[in-house]
PDB file of N, CA and C in Angstrom:
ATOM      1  N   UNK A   1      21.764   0.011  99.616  1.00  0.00           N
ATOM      2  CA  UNK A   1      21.743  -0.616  98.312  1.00  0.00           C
ATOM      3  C   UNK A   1      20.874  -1.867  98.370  1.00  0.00           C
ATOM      4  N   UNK A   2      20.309  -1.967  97.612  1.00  0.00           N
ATOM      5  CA  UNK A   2      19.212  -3.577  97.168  1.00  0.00           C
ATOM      6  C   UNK A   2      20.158  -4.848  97.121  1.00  0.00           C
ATOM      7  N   UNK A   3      19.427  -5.506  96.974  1.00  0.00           N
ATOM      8  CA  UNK A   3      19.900  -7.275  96.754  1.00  0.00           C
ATOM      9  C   UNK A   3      20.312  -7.076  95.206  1.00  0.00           C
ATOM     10  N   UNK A   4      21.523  -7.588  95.197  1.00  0.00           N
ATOM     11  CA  UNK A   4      21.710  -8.163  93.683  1.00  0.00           C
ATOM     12  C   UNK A   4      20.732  -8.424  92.863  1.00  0.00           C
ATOM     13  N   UNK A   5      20.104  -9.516  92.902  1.00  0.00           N
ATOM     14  CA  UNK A   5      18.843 -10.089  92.552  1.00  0.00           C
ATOM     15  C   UNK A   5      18.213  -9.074  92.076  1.00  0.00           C
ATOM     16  N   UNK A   6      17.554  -8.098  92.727  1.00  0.00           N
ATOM     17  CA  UNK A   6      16.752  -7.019  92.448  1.00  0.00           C
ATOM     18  C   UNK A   6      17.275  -6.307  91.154  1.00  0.00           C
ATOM     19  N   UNK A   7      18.082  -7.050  90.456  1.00  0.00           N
ATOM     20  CA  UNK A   7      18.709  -6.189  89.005  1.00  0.00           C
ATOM     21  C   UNK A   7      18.292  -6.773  88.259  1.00  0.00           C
ATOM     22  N   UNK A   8      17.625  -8.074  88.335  1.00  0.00           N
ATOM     23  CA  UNK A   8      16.936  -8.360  87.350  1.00  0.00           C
ATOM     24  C   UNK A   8      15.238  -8.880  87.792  1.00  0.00           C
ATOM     25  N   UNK A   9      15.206  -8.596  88.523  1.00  0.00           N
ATOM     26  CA  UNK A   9      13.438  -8.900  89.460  1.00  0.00           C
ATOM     27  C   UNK A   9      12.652  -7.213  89.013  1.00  0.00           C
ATOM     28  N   UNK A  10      13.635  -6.425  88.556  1.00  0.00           N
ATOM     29  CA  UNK A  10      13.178  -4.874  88.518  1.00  0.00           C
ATOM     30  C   UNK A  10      13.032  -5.141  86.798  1.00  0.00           C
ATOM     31  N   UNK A  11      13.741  -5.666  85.900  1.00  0.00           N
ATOM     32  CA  UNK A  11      13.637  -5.427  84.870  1.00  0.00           C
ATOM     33  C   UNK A  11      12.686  -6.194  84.181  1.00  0.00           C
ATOM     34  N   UNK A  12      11.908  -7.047  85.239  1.00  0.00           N
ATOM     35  CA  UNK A  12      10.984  -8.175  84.219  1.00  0.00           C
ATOM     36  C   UNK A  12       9.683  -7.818  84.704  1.00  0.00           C
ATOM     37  N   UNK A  13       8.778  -6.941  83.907  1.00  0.00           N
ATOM     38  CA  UNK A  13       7.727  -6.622  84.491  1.00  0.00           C
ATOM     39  C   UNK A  13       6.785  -7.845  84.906  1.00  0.00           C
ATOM     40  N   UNK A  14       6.721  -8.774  83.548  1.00  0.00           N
ATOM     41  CA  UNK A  14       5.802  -9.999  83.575  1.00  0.00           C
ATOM     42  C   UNK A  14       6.021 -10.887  85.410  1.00  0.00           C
ATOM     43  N   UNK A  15       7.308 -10.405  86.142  1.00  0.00           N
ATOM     44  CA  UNK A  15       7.380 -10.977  87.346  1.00  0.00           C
ATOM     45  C   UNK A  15       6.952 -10.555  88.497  1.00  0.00           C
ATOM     46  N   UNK A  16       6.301  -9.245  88.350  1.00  0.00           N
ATOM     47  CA  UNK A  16       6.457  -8.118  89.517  1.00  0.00           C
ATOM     48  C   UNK A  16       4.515  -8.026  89.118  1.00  0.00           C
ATOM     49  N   UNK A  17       4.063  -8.947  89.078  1.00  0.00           N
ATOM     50  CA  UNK A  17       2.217  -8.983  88.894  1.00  0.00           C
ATOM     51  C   UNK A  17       2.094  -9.483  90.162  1.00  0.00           C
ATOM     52  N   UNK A  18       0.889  -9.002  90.982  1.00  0.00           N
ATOM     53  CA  UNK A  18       1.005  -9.590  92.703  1.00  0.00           C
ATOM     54  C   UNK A  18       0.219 -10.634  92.197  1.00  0.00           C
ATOM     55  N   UNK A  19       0.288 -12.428  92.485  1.00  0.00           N
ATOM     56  CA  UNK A  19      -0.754 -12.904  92.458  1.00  0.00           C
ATOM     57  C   UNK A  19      -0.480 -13.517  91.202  1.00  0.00           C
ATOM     58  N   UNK A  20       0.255 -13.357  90.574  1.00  0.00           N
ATOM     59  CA  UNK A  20       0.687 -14.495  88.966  1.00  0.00           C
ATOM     60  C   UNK A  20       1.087 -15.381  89.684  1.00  0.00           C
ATOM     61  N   UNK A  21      -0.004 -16.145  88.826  1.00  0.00           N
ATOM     62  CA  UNK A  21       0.311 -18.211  89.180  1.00  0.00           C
ATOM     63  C   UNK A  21       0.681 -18.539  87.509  1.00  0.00           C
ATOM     64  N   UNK A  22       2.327 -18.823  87.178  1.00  0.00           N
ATOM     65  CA  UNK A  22       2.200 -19.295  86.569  1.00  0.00           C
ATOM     66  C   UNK A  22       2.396 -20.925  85.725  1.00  0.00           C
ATOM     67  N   UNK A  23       1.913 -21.451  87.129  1.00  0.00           N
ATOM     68  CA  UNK A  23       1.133 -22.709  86.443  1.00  0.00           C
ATOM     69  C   UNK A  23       2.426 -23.340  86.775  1.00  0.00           C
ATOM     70  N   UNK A  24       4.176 -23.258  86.830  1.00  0.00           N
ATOM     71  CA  UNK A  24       4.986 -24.233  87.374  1.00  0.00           C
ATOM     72  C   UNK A  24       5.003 -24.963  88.766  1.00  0.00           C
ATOM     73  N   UNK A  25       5.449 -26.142  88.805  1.00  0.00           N
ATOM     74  CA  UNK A  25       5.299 -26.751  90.075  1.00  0.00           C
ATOM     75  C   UNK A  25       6.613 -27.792  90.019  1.00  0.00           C
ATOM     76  N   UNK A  26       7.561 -28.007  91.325  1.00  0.00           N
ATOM     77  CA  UNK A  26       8.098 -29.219  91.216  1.00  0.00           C
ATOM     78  C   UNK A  26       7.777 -30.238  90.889  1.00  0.00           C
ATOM     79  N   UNK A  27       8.575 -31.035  89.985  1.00  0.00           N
ATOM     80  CA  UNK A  27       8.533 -32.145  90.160  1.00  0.00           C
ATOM     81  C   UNK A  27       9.372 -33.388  90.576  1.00  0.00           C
ATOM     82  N   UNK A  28       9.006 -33.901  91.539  1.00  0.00           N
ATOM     83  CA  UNK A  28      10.441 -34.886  92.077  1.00  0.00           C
ATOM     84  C   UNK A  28      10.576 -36.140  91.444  1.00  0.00           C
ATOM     85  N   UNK A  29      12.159 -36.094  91.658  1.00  0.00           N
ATOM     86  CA  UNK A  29      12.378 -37.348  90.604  1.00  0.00           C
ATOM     87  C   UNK A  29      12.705 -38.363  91.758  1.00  0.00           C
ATOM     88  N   UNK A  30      12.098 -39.520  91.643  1.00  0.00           N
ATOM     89  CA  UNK A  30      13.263 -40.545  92.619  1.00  0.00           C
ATOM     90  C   UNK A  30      14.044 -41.145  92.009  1.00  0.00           C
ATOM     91  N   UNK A  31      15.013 -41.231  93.343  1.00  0.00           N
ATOM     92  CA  UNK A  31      16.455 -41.489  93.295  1.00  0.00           C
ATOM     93  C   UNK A  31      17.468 -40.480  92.596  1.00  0.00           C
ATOM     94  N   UNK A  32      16.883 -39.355  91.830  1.00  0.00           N
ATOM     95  CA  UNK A  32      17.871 -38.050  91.786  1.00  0.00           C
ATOM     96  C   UNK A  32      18.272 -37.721  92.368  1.00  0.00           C
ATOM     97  N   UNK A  33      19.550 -37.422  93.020  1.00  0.00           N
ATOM     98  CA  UNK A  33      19.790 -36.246  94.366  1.00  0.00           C
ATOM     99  C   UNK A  33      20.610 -34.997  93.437  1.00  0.00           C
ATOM    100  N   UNK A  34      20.337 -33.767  93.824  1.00  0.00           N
ATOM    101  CA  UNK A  34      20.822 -32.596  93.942  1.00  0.00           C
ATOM    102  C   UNK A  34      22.531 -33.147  93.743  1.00  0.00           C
ATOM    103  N   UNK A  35      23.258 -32.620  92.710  1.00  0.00           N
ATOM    104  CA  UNK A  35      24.931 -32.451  92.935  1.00  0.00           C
ATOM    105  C   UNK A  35      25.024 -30.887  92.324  1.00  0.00           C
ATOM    106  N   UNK A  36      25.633 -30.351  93.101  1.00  0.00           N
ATOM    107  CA  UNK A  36      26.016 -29.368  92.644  1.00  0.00           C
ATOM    108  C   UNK A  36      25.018 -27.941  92.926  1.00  0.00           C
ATOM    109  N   UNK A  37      25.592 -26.759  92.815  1.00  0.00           N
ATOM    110  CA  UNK A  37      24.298 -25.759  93.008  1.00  0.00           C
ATOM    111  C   UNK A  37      23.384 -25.677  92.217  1.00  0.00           C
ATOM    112  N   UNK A  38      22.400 -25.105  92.582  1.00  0.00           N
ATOM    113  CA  UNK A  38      20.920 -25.332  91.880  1.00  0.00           C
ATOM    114  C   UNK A  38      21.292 -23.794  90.611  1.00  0.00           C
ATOM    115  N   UNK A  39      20.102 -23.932  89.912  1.00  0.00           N
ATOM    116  CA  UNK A  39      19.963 -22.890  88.938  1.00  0.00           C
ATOM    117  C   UNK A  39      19.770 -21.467  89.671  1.00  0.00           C
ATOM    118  N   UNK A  40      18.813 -21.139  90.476  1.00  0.00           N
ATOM    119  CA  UNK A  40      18.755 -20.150  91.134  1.00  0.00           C
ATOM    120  C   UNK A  40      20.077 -19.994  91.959  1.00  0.00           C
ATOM    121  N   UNK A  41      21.215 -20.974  92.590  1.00  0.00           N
ATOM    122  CA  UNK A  41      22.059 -19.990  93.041  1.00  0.00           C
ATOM    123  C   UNK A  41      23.380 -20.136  92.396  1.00  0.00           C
ATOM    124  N   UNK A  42      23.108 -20.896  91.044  1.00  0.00           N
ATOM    125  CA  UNK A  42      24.228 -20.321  89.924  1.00  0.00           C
ATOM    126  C   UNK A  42      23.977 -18.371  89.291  1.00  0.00           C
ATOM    127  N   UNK A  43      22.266 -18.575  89.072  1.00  0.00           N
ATOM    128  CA  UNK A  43      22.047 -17.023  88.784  1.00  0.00           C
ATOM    129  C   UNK A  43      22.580 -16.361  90.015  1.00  0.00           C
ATOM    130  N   UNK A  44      22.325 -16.610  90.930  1.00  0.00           N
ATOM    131  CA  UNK A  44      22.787 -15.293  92.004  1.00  0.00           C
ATOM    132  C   UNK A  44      24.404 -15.049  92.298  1.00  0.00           C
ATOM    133  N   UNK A  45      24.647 -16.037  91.695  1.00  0.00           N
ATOM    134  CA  UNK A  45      26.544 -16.161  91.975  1.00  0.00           C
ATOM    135  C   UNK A  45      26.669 -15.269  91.006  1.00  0.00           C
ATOM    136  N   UNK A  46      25.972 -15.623  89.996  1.00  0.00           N
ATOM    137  CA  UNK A  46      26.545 -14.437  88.274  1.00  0.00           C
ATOM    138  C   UNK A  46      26.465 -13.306  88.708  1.00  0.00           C
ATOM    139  N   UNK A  47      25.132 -12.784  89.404  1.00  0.00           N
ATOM    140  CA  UNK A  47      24.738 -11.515  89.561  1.00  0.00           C
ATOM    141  C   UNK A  47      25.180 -10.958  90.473  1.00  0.00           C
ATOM    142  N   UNK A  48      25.652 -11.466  91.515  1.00  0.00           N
ATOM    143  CA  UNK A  48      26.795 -10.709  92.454  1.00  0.00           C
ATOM    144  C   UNK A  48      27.770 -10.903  91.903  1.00  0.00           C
ATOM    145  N   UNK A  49      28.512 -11.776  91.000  1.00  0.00           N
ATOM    146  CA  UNK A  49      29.932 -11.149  90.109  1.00  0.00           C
ATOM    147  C   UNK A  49      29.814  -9.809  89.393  1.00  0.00           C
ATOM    148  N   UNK A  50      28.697 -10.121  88.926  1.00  0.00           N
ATOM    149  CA  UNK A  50      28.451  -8.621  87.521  1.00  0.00           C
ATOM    150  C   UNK A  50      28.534  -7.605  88.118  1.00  0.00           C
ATOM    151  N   UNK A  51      27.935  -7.699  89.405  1.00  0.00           N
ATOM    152  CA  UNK A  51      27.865  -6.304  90.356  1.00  0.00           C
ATOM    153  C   UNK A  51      29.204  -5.952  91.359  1.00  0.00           C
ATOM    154  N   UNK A  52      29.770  -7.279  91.428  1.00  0.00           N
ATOM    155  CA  UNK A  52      31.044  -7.154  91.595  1.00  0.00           C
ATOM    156  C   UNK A  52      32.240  -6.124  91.142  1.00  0.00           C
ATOM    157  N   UNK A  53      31.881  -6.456  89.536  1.00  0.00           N
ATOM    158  CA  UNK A  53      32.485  -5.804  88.400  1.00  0.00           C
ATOM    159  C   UNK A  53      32.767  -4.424  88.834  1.00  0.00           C
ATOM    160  N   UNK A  54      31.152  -4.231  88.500  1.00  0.00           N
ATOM    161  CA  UNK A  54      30.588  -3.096  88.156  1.00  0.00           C
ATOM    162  C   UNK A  54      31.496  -2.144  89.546  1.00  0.00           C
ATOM    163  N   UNK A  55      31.040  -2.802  90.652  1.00  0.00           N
ATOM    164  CA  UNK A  55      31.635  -1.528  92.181  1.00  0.00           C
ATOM    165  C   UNK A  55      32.954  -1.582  91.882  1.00  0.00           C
ATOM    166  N   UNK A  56      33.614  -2.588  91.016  1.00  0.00           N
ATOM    167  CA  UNK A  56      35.014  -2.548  91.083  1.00  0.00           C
ATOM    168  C   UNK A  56      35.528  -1.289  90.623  1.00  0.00           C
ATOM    169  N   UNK A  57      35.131  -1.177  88.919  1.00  0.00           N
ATOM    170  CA  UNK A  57      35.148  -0.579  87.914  1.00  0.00           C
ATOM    171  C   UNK A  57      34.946   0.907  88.189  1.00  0.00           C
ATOM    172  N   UNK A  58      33.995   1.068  89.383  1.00  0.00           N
ATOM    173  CA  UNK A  58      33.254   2.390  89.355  1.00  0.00           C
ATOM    174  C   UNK A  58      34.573   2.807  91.097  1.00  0.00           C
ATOM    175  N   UNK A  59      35.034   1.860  91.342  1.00  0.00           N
ATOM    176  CA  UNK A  59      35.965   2.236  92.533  1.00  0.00           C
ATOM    177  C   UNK A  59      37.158   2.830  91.607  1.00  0.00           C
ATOM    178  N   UNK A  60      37.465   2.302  91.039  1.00  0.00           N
ATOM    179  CA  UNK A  60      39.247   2.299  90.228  1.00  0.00           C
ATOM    180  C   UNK A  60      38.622   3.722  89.860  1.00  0.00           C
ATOM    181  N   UNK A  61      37.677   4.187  89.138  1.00  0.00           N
ATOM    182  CA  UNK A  61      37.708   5.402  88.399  1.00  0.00           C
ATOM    183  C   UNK A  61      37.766   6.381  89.775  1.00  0.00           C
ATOM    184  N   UNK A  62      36.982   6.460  90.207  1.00  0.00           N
ATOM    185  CA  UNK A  62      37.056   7.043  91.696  1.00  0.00           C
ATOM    186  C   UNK A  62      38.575   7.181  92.165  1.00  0.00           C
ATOM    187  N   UNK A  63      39.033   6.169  92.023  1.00  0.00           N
ATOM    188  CA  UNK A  63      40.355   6.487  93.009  1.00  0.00           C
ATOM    189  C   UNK A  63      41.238   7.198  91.696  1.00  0.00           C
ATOM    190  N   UNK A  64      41.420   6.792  90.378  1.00  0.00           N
ATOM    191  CA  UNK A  64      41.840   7.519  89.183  1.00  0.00           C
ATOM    192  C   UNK A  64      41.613   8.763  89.422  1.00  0.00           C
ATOM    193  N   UNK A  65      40.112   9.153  89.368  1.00  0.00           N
ATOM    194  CA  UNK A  65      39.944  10.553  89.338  1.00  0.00           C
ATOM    195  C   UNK A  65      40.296  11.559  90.638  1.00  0.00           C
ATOM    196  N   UNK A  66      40.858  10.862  92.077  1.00  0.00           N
ATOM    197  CA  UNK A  66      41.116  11.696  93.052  1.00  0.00           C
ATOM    198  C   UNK A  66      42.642  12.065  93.106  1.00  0.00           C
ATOM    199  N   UNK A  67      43.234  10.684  92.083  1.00  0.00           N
ATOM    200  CA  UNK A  67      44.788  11.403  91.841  1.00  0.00           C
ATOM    201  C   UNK A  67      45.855   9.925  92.307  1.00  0.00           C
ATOM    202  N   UNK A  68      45.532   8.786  92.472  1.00  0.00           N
ATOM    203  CA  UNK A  68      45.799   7.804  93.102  1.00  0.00           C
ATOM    204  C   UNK A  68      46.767   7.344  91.777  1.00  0.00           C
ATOM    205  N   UNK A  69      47.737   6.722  92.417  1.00  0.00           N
ATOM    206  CA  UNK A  69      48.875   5.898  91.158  1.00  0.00           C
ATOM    207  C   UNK A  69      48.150   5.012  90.544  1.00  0.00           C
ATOM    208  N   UNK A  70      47.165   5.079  89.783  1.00  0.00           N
ATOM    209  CA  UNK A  70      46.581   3.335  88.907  1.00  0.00           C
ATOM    210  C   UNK A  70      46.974   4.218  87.256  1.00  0.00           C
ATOM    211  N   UNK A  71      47.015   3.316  86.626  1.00  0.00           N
ATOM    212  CA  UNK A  71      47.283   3.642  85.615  1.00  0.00           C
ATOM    213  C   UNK A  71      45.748   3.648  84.245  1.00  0.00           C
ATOM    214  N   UNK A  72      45.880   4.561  83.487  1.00  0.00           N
ATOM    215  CA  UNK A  72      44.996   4.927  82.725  1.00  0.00           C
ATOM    216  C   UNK A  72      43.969   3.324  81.985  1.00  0.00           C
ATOM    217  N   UNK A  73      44.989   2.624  81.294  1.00  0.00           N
ATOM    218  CA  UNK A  73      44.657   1.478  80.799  1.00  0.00           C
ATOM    219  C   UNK A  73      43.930   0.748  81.692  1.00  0.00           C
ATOM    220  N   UNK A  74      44.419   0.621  82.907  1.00  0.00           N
ATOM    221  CA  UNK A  74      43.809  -0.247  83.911  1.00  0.00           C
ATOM    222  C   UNK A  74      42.255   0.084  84.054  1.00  0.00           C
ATOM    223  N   UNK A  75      42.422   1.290  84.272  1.00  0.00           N
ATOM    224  CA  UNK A  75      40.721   1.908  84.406  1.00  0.00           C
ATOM    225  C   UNK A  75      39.527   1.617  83.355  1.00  0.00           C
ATOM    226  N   UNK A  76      40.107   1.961  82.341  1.00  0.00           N
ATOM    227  CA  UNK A  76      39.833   1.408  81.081  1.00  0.00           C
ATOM    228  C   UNK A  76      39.354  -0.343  80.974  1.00  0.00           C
ATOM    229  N   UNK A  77      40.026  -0.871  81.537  1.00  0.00           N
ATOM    230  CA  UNK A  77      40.232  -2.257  80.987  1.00  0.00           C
ATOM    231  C   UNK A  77      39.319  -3.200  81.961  1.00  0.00           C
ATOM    232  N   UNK A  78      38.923  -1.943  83.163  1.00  0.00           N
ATOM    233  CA  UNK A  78      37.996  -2.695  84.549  1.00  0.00           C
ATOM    234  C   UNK A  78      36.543  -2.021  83.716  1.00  0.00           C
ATOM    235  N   UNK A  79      36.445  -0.681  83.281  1.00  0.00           N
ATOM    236  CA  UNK A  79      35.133  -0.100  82.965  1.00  0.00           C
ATOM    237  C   UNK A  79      35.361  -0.933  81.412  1.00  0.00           C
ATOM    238  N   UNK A  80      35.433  -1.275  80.632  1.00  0.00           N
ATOM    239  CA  UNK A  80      35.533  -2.125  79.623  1.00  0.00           C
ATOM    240  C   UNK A  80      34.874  -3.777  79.702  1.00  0.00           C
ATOM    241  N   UNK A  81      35.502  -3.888  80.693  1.00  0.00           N
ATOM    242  CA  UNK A  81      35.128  -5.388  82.003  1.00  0.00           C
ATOM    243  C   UNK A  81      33.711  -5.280  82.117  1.00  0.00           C
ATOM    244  N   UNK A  82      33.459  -4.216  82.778  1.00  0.00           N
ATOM    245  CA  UNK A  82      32.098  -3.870  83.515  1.00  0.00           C
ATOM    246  C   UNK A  82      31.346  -3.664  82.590  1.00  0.00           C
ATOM    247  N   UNK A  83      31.595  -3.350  81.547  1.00  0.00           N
ATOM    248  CA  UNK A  83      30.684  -2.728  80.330  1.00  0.00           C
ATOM    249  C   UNK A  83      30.011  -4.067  79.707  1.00  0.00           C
ATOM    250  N   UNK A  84      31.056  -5.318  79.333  1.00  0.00           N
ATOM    251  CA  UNK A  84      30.901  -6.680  78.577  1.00  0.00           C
ATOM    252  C   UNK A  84      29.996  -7.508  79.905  1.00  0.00           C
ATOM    253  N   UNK A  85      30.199  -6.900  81.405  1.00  0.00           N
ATOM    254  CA  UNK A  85      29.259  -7.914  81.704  1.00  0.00           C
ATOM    255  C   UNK A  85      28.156  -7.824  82.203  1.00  0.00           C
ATOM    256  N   UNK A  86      27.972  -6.262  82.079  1.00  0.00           N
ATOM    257  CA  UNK A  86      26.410  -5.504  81.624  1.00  0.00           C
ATOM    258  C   UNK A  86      25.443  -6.127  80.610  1.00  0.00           C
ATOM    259  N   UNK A  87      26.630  -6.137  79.496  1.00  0.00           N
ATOM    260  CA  UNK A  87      26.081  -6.463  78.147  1.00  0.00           C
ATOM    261  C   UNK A  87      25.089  -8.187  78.455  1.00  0.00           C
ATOM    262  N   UNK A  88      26.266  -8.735  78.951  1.00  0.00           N
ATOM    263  CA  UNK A  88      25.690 -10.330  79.089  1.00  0.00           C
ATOM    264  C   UNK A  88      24.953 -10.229  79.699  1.00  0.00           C
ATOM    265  N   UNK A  89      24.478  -9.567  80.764  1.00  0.00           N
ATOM    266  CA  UNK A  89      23.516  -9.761  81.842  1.00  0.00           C
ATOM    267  C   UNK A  89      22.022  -9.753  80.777  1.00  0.00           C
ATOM    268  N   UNK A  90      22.168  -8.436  80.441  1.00  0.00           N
ATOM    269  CA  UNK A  90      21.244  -8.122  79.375  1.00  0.00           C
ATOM    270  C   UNK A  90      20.411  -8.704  78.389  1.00  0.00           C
ATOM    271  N   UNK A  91      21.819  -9.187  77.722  1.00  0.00           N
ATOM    272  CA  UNK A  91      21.279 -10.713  76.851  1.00  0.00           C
ATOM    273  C   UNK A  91      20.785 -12.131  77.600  1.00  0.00           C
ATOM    274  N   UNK A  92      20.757 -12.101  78.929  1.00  0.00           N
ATOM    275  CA  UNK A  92      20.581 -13.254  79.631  1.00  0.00           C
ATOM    276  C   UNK A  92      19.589 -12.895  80.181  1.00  0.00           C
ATOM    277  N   UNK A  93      18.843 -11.680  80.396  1.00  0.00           N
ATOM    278  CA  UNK A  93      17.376 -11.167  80.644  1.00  0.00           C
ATOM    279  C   UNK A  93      16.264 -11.572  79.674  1.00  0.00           C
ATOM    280  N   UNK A  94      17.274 -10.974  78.295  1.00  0.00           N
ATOM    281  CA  UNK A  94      16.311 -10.962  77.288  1.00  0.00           C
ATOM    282  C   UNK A  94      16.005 -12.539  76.415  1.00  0.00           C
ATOM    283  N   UNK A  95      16.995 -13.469  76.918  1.00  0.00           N
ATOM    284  CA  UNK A  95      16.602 -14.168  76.647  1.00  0.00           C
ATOM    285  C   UNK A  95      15.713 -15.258  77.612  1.00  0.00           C
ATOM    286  N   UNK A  96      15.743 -14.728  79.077  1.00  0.00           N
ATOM    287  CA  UNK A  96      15.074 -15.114  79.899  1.00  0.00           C
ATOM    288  C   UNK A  96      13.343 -14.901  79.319  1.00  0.00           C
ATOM    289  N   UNK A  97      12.884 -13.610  79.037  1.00  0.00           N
ATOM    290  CA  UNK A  97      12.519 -13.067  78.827  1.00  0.00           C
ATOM    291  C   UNK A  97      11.280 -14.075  77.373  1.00  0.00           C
ATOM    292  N   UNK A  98      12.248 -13.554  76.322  1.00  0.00           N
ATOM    293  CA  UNK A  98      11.653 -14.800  75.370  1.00  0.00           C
ATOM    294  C   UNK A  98      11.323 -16.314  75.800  1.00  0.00           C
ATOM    295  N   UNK A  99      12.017 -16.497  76.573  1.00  0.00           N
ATOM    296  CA  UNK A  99      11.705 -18.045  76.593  1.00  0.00           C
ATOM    297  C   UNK A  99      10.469 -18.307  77.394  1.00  0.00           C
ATOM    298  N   UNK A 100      10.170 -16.874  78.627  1.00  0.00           N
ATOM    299  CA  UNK A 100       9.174 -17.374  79.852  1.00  0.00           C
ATOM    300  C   UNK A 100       7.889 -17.004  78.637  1.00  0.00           C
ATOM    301  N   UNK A 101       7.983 -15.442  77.551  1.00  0.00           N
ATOM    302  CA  UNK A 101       6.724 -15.576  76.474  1.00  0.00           C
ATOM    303  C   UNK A 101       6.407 -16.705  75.787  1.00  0.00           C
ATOM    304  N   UNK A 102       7.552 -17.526  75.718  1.00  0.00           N
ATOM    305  CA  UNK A 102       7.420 -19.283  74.363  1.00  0.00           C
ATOM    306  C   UNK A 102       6.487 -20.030  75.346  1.00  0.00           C
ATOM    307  N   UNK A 103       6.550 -20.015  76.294  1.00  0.00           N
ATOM    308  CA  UNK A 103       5.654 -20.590  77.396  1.00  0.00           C
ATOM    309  C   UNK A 103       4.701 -20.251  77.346  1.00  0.00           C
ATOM    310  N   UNK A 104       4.411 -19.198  77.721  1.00  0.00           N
ATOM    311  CA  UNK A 104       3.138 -18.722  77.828  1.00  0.00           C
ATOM    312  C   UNK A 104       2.073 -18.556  76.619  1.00  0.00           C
ATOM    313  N   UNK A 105       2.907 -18.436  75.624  1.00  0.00           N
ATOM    314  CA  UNK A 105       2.149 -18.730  74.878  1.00  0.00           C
ATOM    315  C   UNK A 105       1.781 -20.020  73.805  1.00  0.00           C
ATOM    316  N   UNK A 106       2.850 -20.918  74.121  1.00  0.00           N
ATOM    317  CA  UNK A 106       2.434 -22.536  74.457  1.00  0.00           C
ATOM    318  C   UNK A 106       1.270 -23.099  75.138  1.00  0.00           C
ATOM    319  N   UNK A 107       1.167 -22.266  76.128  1.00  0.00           N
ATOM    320  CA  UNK A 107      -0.413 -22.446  77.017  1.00  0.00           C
ATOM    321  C   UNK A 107      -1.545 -22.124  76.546  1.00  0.00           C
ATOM    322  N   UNK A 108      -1.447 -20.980  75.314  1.00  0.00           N
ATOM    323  CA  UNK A 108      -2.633 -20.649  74.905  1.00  0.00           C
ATOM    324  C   UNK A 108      -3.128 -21.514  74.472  1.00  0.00           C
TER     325      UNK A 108
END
């Protein structure tokens, strides 16, 4: 199986160009220090939850469907789970998505 990450590095074509410079660069602030995790490994915390979900969701049915005591609702209520945080991921692409085009085409 791939890196988490790779669930949304696969869905953004504009990222997967060999050789796009696009034009961001640090900038350091003095006397800022870092508290707390950075943006990139708040996204990767999300995206191994979502995928979390998801193996959870897709385990429970698995064990449902081989005959295991879980109960119907439960299954339901994990693939239901998994379904809403598909959805968000989605909307958090697409709005990734719009915002890196507002840029770019700010530059024009």
């Amino acid at each position: 199986m791939s890196t988490k990450i790779d669930l949304i590095a696969r869905s953004l074509p504009e990222f997967r160009q060999p050789g796009l410079d696009t034009g961001a660069r640090a900038i350091p602030l003095p006397g800022l220090e870092s508290e707390g995790p950075s943006f990139g490994d708040t996204l990767t915390q999300a995206l191994n939850g979502i995928s979390a979900t998801r193996d959870h969701a897709g385990d429970m049915t698995r064990r449902f469907a081989a005959g295991e005591d879980l109960e119907l609702h439960q299954v339901m209520a994990a693939q239901e789970e998994a379904g809403i945080a598909l959805d968000l991921l989605i909307e958090m692409r697409n709005k990734l998505i719009e915002s890196y085009r507002t840029l770019i085409s700010m530059q024009s």
